[in-house]
Protein backbone atom coordinates (compact mmCIF):
# COMPACT_ATOMS: atom_id res chain seq x y z
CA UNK A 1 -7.57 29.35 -34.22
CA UNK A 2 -9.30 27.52 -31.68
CA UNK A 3 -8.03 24.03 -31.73
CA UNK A 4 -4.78 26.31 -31.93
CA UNK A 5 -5.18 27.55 -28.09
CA UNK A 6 -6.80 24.50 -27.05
CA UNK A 7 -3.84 22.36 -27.74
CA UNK A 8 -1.72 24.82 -26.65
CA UNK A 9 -3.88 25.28 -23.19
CA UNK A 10 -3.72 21.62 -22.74
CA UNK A 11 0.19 21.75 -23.28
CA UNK A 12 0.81 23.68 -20.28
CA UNK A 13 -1.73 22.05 -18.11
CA UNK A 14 0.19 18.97 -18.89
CA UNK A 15 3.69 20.53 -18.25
CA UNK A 16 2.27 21.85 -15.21
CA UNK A 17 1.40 18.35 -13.90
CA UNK A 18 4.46 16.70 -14.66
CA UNK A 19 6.26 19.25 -12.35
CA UNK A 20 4.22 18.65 -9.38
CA UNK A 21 4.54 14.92 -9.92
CA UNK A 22 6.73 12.71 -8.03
CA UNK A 23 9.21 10.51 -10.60
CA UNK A 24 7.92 6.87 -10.46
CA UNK A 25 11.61 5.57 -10.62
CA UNK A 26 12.67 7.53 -7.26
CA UNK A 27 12.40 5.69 -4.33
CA UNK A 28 9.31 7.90 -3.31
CA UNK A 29 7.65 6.45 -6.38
CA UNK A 30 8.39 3.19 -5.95
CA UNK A 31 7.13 2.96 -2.24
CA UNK A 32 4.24 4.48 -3.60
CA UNK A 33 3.15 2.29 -6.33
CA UNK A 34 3.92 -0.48 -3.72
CA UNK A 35 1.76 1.11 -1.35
CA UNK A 36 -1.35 2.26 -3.48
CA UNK A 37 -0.86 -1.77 -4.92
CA UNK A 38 -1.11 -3.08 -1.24
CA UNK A 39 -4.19 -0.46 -0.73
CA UNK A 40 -6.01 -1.78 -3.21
CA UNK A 41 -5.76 -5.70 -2.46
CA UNK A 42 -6.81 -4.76 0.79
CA UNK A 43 -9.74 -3.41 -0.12
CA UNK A 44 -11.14 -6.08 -2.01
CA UNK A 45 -10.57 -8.60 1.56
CA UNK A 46 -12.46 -5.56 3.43
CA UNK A 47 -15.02 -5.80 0.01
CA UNK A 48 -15.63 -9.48 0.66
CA UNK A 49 -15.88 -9.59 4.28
CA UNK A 50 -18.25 -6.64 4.48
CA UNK A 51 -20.42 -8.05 1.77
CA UNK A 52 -19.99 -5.37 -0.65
CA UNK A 53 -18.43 -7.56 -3.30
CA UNK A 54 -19.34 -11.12 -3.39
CA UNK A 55 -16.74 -13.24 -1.57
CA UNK A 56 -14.39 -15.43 -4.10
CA UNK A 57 -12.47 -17.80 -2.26
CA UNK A 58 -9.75 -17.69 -5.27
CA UNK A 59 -9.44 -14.08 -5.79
CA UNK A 60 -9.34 -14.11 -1.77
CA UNK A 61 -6.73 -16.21 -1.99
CA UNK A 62 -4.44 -14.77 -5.02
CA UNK A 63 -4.94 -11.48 -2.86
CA UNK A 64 -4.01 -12.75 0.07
CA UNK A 65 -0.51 -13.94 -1.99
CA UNK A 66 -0.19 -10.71 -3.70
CA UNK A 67 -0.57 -9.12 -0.35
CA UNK A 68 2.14 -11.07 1.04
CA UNK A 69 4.66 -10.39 -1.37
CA UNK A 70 3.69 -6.46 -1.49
CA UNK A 71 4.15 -6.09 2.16
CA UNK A 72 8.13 -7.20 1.88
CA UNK A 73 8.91 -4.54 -1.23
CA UNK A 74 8.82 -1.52 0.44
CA UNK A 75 11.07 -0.60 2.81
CA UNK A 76 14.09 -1.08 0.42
CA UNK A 77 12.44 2.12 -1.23
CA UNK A 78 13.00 3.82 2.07
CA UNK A 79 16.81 5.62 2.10
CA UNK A 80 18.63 5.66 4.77
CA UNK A 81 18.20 9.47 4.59
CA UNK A 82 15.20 11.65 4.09
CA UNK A 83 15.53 12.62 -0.02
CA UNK A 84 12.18 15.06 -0.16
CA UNK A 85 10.03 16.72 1.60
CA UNK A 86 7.04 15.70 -0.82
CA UNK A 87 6.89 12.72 1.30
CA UNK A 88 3.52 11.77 3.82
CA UNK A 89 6.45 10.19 6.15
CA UNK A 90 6.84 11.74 9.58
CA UNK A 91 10.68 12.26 10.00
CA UNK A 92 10.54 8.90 12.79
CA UNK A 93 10.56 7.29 9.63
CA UNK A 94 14.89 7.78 9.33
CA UNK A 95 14.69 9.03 13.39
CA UNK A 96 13.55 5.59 15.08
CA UNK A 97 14.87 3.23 12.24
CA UNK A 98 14.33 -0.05 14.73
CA UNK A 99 10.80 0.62 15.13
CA UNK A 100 10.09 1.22 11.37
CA UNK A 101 11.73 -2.30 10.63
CA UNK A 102 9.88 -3.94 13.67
CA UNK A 103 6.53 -2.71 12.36
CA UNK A 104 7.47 -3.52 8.58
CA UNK A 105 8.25 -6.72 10.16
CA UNK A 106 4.73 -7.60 11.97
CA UNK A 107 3.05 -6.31 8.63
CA UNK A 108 4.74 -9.50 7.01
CA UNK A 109 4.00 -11.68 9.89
CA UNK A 110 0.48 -10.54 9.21
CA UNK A 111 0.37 -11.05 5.93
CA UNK A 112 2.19 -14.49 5.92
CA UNK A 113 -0.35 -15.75 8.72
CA UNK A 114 -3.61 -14.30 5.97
CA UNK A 115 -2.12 -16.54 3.21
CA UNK A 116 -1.67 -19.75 6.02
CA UNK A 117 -5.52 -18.93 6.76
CA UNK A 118 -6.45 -19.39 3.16
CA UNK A 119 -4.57 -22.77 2.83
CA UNK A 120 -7.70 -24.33 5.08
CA UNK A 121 -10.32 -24.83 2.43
CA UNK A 122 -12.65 -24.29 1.93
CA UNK A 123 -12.06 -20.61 3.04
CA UNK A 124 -14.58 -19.93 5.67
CA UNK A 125 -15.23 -16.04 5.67
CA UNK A 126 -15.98 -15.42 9.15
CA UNK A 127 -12.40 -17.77 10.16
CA UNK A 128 -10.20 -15.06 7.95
CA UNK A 129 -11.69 -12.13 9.36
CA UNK A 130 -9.25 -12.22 12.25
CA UNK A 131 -6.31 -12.56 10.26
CA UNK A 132 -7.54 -9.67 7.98
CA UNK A 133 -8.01 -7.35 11.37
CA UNK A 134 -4.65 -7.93 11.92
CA UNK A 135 -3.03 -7.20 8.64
CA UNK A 136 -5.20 -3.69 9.04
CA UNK A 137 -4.21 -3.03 12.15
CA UNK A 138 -0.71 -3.65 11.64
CA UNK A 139 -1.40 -0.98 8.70
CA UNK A 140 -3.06 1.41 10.96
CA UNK A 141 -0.42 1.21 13.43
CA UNK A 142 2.47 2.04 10.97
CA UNK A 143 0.44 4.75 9.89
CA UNK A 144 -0.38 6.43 13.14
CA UNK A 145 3.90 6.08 13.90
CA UNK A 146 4.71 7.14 10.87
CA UNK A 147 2.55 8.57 8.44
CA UNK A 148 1.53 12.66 8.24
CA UNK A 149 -2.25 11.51 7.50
């Protein structure tokens, strides 16, 4: 009888999940997954120049190419209208299109100038901090335009 109302417990609290969850195939989903990607390949630069993981100049490097590429998927995920309100984006996303593009456009500069930096071997941790700053400040200043939090 137990295992009976267990399972049957952890039925529900799986339906209930599913309905608060946001469908990986909508565009919120996808822009998501890009994002948490590009979050976490960030991290590991910040990891490596902070010395809390050891630097690796290849794994700097395939980030710093991963990176690139992430930073040029999202904004087709973006609609040209508003399609929840389970979004963290501030209504300027779809209000103040041009300066949504512009920033989404210096992110990639960024980027593309953090995988130039990691052509000049051997990769000199204190010469890619600088390019790193600016990839997380061109984050940070997205963010503060357009993100809730």
């Amino acid at each position: 009888m137990t295992l009976k109302k267990l399972s049957l417990a952890l039925l529900a609290c799986l339906t209930l999940t599913a309905c608060g969850g946001v469908d990986p195939n909508s565009p919120l989903g996808k822009r998501q997954a890009i994002f948490k990607q590009m979050l976490k390949t960030s991290e590991d630069f910040g990891g490596m120049l902070r010395g809390r993981i050891p630097f690796d100049g290849a794994r700097f490097t395939a980030g710093a190419i991963k990176l690139d590429s992430l930073s040029q998927q999202p904004w087709q995920h973006f609609p040209q209208v508003k399609e929840t309100d389970k979004t963290s984006a501030k209504p300027e996303v779809w209000e103040s299109q041009a300066r949504f593009q512009e920033l989404a456009r210096q992110l990639e500069g960024a980027t593309a100038a953090l995988v130039v930096a990691t052509t000049q071997q051997p990769l000199d941790p204190v010469k890619l901090g600088p390019p790193v700053q600016a990839v997380e400040d061109a984050c940070e200043t997205c963010h503060k335009a357009f993100r809730t939090h």
